[in-house]
Protein backbone atom coordinates (compact mmCIF):
# COMPACT_ATOMS: atom_id res chain seq x y z
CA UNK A 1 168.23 -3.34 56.79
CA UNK A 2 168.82 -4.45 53.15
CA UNK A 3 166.21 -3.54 50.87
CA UNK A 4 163.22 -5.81 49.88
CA UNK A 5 163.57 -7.67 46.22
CA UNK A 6 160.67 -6.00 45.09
CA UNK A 7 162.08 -1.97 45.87
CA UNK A 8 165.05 -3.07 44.62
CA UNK A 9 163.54 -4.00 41.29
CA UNK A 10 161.49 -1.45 41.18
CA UNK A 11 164.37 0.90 42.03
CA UNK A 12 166.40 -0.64 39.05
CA UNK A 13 168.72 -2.61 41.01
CA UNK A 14 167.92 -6.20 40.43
CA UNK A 15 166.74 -7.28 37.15
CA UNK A 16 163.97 -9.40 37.08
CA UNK A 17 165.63 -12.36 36.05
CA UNK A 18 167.81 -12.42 39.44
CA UNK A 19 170.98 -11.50 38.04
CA UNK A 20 172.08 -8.16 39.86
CA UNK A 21 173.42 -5.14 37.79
CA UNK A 22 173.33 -1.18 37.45
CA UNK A 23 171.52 -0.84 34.21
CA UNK A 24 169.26 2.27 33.54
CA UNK A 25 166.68 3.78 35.06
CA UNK A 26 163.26 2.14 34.80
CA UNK A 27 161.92 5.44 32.40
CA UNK A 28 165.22 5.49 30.50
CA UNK A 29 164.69 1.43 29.35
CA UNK A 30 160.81 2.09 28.98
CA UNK A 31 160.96 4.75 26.43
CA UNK A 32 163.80 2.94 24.34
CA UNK A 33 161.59 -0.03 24.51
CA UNK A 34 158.36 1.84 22.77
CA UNK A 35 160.85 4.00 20.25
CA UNK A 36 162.28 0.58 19.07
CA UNK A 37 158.69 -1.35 19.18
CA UNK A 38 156.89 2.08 17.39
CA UNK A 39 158.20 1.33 13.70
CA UNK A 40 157.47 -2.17 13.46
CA UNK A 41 153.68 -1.67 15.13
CA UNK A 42 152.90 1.48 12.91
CA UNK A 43 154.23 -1.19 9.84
CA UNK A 44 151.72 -3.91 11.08
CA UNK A 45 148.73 -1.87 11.23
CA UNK A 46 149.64 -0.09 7.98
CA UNK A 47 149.45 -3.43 6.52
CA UNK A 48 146.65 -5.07 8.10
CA UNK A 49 144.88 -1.44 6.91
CA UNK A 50 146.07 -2.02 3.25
CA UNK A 51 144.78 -6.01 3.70
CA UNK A 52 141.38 -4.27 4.41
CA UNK A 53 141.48 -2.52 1.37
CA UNK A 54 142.47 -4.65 -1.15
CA UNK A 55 140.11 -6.96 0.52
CA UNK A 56 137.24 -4.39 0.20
CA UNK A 57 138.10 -3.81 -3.29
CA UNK A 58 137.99 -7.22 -4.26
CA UNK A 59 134.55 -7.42 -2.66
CA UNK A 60 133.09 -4.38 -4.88
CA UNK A 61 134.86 -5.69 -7.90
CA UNK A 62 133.17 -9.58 -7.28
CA UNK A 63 129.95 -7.36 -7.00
CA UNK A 64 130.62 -5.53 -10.54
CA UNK A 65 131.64 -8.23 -12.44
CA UNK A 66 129.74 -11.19 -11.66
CA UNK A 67 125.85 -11.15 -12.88
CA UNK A 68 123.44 -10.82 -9.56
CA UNK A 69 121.05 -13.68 -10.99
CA UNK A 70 124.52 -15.76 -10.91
CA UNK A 71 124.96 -14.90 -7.28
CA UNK A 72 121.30 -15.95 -6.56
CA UNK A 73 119.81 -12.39 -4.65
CA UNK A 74 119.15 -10.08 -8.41
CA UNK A 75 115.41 -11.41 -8.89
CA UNK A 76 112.41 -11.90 -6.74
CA UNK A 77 110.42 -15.00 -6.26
CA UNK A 78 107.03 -12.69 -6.27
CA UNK A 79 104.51 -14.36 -9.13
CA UNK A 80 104.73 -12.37 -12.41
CA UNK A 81 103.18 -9.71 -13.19
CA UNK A 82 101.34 -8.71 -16.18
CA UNK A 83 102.39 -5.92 -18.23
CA UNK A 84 101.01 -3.35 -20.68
CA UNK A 85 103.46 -3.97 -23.42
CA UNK A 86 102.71 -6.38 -26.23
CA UNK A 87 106.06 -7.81 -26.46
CA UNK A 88 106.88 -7.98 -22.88
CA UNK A 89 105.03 -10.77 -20.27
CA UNK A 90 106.29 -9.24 -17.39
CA UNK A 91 106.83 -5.74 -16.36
CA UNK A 92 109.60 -4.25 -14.99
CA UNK A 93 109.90 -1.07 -12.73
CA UNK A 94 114.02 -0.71 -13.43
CA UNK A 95 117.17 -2.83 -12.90
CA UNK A 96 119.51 -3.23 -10.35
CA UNK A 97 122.76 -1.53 -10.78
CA UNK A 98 125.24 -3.93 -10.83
CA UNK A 99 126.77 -4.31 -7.10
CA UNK A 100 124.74 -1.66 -5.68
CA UNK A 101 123.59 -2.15 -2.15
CA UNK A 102 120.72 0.58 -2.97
CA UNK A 103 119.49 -1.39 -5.90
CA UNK A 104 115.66 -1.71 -5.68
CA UNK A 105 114.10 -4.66 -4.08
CA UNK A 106 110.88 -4.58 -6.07
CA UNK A 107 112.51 -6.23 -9.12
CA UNK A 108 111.08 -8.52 -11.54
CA UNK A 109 112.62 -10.37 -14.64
CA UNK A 110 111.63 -9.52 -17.76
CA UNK A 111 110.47 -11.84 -20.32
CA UNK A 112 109.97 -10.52 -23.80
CA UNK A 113 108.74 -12.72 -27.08
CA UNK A 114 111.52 -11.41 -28.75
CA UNK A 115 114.41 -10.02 -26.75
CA UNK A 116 115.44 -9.92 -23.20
CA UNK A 117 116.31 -6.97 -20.46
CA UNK A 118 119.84 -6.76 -19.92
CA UNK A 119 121.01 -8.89 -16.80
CA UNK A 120 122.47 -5.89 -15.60
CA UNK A 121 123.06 -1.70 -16.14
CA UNK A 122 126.59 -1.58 -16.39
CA UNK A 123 129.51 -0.72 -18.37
CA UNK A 124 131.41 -3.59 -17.83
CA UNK A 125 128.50 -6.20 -19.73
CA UNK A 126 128.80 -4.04 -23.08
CA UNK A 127 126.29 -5.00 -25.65
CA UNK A 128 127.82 -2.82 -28.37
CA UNK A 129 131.14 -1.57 -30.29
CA UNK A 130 131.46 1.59 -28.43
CA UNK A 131 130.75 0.48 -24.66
CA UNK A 132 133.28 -2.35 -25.93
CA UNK A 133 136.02 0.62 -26.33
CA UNK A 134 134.95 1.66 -23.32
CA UNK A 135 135.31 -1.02 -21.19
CA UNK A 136 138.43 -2.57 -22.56
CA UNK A 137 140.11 0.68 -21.39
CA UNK A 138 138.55 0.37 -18.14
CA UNK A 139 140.41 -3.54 -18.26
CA UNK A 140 143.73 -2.11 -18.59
CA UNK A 141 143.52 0.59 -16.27
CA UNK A 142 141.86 -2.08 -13.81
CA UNK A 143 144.90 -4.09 -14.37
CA UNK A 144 147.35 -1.98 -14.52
CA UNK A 145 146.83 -0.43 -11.37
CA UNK A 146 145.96 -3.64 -9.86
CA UNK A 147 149.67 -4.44 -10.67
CA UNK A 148 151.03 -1.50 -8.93
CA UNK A 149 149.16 -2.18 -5.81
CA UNK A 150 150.45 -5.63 -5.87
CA UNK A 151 153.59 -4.84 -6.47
CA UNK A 152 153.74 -1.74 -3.75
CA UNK A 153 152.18 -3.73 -0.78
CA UNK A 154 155.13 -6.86 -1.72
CA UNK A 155 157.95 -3.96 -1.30
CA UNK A 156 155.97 -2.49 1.87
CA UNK A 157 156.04 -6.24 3.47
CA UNK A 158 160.00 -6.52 2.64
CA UNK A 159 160.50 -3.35 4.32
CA UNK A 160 158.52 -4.52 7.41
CA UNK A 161 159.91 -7.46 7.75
CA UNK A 162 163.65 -6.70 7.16
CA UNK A 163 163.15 -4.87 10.89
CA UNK A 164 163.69 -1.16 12.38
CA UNK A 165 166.41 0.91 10.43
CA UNK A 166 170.11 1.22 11.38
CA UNK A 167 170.83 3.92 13.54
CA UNK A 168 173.89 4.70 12.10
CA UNK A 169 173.91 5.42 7.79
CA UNK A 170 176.00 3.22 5.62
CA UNK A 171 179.26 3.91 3.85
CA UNK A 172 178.75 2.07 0.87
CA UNK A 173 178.95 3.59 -2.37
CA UNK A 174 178.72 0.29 -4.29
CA UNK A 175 174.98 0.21 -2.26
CA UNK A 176 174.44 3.96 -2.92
CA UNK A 177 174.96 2.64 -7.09
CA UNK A 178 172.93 0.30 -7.06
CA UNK A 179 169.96 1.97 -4.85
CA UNK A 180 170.21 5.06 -7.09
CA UNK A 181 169.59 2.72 -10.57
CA UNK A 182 166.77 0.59 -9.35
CA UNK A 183 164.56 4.08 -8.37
CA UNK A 184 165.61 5.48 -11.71
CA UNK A 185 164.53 2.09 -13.05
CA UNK A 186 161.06 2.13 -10.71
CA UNK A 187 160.68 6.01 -12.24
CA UNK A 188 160.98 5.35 -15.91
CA UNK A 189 159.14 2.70 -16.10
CA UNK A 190 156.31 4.93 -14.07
CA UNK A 191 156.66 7.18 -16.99
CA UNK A 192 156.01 4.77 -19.50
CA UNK A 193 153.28 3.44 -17.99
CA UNK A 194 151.42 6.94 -17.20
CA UNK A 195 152.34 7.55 -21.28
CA UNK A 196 150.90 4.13 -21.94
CA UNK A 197 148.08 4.63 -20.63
CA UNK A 198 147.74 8.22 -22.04
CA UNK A 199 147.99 7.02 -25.29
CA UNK A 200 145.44 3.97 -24.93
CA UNK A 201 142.62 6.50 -23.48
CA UNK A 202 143.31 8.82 -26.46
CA UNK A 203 142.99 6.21 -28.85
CA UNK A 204 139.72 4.51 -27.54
CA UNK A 205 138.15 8.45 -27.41
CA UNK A 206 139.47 9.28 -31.21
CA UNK A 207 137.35 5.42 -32.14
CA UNK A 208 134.37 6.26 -30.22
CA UNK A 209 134.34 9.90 -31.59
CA UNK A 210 134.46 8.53 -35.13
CA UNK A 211 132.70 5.60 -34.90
CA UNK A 212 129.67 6.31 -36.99
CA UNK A 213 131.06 8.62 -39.10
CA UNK A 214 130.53 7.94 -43.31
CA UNK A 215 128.94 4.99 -42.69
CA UNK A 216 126.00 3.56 -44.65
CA UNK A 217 122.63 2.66 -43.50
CA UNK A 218 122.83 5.10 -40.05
CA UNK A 219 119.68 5.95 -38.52
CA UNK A 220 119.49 9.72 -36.63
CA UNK A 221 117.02 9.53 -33.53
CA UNK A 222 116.59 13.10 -31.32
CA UNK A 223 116.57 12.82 -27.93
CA UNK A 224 115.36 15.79 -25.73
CA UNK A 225 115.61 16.28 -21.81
CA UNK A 226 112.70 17.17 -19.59
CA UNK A 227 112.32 17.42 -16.07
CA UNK A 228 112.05 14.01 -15.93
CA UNK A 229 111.34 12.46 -18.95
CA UNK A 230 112.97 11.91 -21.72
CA UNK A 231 111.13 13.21 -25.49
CA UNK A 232 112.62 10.37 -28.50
CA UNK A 233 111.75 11.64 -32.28
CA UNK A 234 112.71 9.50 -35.04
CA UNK A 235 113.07 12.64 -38.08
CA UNK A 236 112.22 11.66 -41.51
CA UNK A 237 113.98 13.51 -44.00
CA UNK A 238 111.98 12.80 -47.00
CA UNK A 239 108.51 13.36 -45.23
CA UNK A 240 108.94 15.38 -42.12
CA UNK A 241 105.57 15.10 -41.61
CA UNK A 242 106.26 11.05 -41.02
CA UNK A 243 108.04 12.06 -37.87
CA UNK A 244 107.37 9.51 -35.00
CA UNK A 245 107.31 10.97 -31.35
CA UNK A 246 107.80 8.39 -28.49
CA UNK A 247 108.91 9.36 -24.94
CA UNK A 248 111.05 7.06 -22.30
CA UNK A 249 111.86 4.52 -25.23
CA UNK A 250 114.45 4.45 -28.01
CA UNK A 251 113.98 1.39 -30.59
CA UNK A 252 117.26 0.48 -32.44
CA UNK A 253 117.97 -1.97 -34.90
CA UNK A 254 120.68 -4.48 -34.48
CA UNK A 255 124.18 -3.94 -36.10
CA UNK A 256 123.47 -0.54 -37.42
CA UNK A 257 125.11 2.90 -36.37
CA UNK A 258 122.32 5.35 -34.31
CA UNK A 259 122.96 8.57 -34.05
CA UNK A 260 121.85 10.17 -31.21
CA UNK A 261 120.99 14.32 -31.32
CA UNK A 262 120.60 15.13 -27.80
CA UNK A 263 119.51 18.66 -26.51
CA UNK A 264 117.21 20.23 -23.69
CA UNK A 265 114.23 21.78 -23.10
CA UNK A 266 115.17 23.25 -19.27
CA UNK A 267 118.16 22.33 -17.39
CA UNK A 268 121.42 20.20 -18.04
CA UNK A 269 120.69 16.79 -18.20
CA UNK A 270 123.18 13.77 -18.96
CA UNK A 271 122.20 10.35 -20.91
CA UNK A 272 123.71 7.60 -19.89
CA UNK A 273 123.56 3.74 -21.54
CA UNK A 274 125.92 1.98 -19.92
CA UNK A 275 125.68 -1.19 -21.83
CA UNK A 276 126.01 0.93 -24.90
CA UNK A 277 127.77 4.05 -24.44
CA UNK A 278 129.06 6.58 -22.25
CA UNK A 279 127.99 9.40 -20.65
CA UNK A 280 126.66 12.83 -22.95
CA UNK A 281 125.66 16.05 -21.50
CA UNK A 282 122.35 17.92 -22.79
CA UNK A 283 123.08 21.39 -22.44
CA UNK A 284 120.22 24.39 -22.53
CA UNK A 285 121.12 25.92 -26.67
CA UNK A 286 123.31 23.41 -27.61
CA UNK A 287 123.10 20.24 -29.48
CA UNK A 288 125.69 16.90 -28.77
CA UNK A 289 125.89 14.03 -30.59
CA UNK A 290 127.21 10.67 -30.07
CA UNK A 291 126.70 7.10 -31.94
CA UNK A 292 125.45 3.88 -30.35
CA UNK A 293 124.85 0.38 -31.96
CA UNK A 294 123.50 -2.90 -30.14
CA UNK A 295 125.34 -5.94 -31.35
CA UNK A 296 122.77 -8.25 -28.92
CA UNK A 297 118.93 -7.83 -29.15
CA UNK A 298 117.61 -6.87 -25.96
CA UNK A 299 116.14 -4.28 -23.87
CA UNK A 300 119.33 -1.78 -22.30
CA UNK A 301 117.77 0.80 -19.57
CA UNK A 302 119.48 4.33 -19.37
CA UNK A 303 119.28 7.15 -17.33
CA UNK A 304 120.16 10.29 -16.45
CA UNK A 305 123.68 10.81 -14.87
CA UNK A 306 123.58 14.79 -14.05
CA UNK A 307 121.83 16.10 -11.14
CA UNK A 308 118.81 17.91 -12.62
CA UNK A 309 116.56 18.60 -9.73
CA UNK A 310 114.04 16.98 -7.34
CA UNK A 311 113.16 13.83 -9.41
CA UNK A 312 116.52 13.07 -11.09
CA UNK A 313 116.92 9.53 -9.49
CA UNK A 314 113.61 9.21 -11.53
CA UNK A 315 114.37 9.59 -14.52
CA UNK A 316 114.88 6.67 -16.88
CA UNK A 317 114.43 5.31 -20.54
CA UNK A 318 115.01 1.79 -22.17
CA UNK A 319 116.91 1.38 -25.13
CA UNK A 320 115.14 -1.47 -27.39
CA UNK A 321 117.18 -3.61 -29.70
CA UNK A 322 115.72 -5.53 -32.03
CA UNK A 323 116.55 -6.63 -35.56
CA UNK A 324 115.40 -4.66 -38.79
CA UNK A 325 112.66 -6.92 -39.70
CA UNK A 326 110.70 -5.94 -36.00
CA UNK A 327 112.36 -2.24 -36.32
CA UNK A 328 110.59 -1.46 -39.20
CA UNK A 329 107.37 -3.17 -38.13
CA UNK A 330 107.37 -1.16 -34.91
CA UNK A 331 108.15 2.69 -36.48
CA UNK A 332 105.00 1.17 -39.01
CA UNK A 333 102.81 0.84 -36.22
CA UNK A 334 104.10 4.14 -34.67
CA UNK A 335 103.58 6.01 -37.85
CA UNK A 336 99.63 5.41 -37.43
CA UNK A 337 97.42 7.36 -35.89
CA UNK A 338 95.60 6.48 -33.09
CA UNK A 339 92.76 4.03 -33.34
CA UNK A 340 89.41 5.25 -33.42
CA UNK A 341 86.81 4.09 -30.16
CA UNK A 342 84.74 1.40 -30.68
CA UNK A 343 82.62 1.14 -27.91
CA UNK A 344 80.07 3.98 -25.57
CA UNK A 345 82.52 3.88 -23.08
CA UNK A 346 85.95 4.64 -25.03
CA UNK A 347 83.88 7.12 -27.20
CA UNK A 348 83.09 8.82 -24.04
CA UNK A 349 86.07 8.48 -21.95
CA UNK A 350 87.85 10.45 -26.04
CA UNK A 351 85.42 13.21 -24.77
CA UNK A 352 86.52 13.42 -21.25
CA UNK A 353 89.84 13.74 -22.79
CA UNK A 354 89.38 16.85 -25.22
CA UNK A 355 87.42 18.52 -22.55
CA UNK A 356 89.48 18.11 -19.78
CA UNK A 357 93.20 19.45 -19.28
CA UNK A 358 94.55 16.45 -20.78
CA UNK A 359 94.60 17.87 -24.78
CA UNK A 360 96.20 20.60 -23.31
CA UNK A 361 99.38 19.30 -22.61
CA UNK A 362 99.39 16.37 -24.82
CA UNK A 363 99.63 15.27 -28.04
CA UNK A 364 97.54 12.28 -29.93
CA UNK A 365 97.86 11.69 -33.41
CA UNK A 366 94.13 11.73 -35.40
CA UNK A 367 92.60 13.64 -32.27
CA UNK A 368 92.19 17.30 -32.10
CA UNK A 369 95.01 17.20 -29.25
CA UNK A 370 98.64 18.77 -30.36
CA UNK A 371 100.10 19.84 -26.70
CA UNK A 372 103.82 19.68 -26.71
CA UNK A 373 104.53 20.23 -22.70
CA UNK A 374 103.77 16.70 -21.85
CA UNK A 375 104.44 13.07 -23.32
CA UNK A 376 103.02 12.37 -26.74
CA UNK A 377 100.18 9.59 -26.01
CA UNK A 378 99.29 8.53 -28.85
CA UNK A 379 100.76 5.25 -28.50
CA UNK A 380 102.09 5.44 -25.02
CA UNK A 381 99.72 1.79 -23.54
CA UNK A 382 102.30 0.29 -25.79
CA UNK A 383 105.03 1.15 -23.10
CA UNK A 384 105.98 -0.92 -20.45
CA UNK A 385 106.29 1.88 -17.99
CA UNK A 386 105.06 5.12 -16.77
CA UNK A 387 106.53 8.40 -15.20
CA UNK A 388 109.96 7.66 -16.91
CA UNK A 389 110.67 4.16 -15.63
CA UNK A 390 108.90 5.25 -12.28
CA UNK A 391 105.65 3.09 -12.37
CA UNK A 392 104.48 0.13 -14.37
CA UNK A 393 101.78 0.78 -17.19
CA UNK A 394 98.77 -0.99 -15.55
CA UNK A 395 95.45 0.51 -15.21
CA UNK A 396 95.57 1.08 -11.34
CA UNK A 397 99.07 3.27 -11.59
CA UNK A 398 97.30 5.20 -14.73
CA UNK A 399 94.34 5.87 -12.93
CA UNK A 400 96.65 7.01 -9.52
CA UNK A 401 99.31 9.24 -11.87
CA UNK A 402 96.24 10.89 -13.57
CA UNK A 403 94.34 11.59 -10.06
CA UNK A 404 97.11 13.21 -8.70
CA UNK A 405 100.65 13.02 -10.13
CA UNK A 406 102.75 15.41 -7.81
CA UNK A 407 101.87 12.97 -5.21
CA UNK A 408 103.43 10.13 -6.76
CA UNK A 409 106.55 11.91 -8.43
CA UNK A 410 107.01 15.50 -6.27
CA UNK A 411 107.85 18.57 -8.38
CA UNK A 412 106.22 17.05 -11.71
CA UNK A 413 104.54 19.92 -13.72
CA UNK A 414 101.58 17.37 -14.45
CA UNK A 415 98.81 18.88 -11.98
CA UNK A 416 95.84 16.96 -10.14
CA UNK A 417 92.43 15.92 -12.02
CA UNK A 418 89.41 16.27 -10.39
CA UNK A 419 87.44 13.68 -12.50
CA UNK A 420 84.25 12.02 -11.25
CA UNK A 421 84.27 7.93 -10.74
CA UNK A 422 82.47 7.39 -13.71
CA UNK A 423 84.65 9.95 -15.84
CA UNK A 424 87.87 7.80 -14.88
CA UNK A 425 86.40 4.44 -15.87
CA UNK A 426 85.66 5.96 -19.36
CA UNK A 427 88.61 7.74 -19.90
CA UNK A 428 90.73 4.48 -19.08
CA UNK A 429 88.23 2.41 -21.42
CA UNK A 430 89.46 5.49 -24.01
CA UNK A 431 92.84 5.29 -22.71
CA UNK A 432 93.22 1.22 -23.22
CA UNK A 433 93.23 2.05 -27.15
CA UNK A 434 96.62 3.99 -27.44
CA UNK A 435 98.88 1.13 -27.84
């Protein structure tokens, strides 16, 4: 009896089309199948994976670039709040990194009488000379590479769709010629590129490392790392005992070279103004330097960009630019001492604050307090935050941070105050004064 259709196809003997032959076996025409459908599947998904990515990094670079007020989601539609600084009529707890999908949700625009807060903390919205450098360099690289990519996923989709490889090699030395000049071609002009790009990142260093050198009219300003705040002096070399201490806030003028001193009380820190700089260690015994300048008035927030121990991410300072006129009318005001109470309850809430802990660690100008462990307060009301960027300066956080600090910020070496409800209110009433 003659064989079903179906066993014979199975069995190899009729194709499935009808037409009868001996071809091979069923495993034999299987595996050639996959080994000639392997190279062009493996090329598909390699490209749809490199699609992904260039997609992805279009998506982050869209993020960097473009403003987040512009793409409608980098304010809040809360009401304003009020705020403890005189030039500021709305408070600000810290900016959202540009693109970040961590940036915090709590924030607020800032609206100053003379300046603004930069749209957004990040070295691609430069607001000065040397994060220009900076960021031009990071253009061509960008670029450049950009380029490359391109130009490596074109070839890839040539090679994948020219089809699988010939088995056998080809005898052409003509081909061999001109296969052998276009990768020596592809190579040097690798080279150059790589040197290129050498030579453009030494140059923008060599500007940025001279940039404020032998110029007129520079201003020196020390900055010193604590765990986790930041201590700002402004030296004066004709009167050293002139010398204004501020913490969390630098005040620049416009157009003018700052030199920055930076060193560190404990650990290493690292400052970091993005819209005006790079990054600078602070190393324990050891003093760097770098210049800034702000070519826009406006308030730039920094922060520190080197691990330093519990409360790093909480660690932040804003960089005020302003012009001359307001510079000097500010560092006036800061060279004052602080202003004497008025009323029962500030003159009593002054007492609460020599008696208790507070003079210990802390330093007022006028007052029989010279502690140098914590934040000089002798104007600090006139800041628009507290804990280095962590809280705004309102009454209610002051009263919480000087209850019981390590509960708000973990690992701070401010310690609790047991202080009756009474001694509070006065020492707040006291406290109100400092700006």
């Amino acid at each position: 009896m003659r064989a079903s259709r179906a066993q014979q196809r199975r069995s190899g003997v009729v194709a499935r089309g009808g037409a009868l032959d001996n071809p091979a076996p069923r495993s034999a025409r299987g595996l050639e199948a996959r080994t000639n459908l392997r190279p062009r599947r493996r090329a598909r998904q390699d490209l749809a994976r490199h699609f992904v990515v260039a997609a992805s990094a279009a998506t982050n670079f869209v993020r960097a670039r473009v403003p987040r007020a512009e793409r409608g989601a980098a304010f809040s539609s809360a009401p304003p709040r009020a705020s403890a600084h005189p030039g500021y009529r709305l408070g600000v707890l810290r900016p959202s990194c540009a693109g970040s999908r961590f940036a915090p949700t709590r924030l607020r625009r800032l609206r100053m009488t003379s300046a603004t807060f930069a749209p957004v903390q990040s070295a691609l919205h430069s607001a000065g000379p040397q994060a220009a450098s900076i960021e031009r360099l990071w253009w061509v690289f960008f670029w450049i590479c950009v380029a490359v990519y391109a130009i490596t996923i074109v070839f890839f989709i040539i090679a994948a769709m020219r089809g699988r490889r010939r088995a056998d090699a080809i005898d052409n030395p003509a081909h061999d010629r001109r296969l052998g000049f276009f990768v020596s071609s592809c190579a040097a002009v690798t080279i150059a590129t790589l040197f290129g790009l050498l030579f453009s990142s030494v140059a923008t260093g060599n500007a940025i490392g001279t940039f404020g050198k032998d110029k007129p009219g520079q201003i020196e300003i020390e900055v010193t790392g604590h765990q986790w705040w930041w201590e700002v002096k402004y030296p004066d070399a004709l009167a050293p005992a002139n010398q204004i201490t501020d913490a969390n806030e630098i005040h620049i003028p416009i157009h003018t070279p700052v030199l920055l001193r930076l060193d560190t009380r404990d650990v290493i820190h690292s400052l970091w103004i993005p819209n005006l700089h790079g990054k600078r260690d602070l190393i324990p015994g050891r003093v760097n330097k770098f210049w800034i300048q702000a070519d826009t008035p406006g308030v730039y927030r920094g922060q520190c960009a080197e691990f330093c121990g519990y409360q790093h991410a909480h660690m932040a300072l804003t960089v005020v630019a302003e012009s001359s006129a307001d510079f000097l009318k500010w560092k006036s005001h800061m060279g004052e001492g602080a202003p004497t109470p008025m009323t029962p309850a500030q003159l009593r809430g002054q007492q609460v604050f020599l008696n208790a802990p507070c003079a210990k660690c802390h330093n007022i100008l006028g007052l029989d307090a010279y502690g140098t462990l914590g934040p000089d307060l002798t104007h600090f009301r006139s800041r628009p935050t507290l804990a280095a960027g962590q809280l705004l300066n309102t009454r209610g956080n002051l009263a919480g941070w000087i209850m019981n600090a390590p509960a708000i910020k973990p690992g701070t070496l401010m310690p609790p105050n047991q202080l009756s409800g009474q001694e509070m209110s006065d020492l707040l009433a006291y406290l109100e004064t400092l700006r």
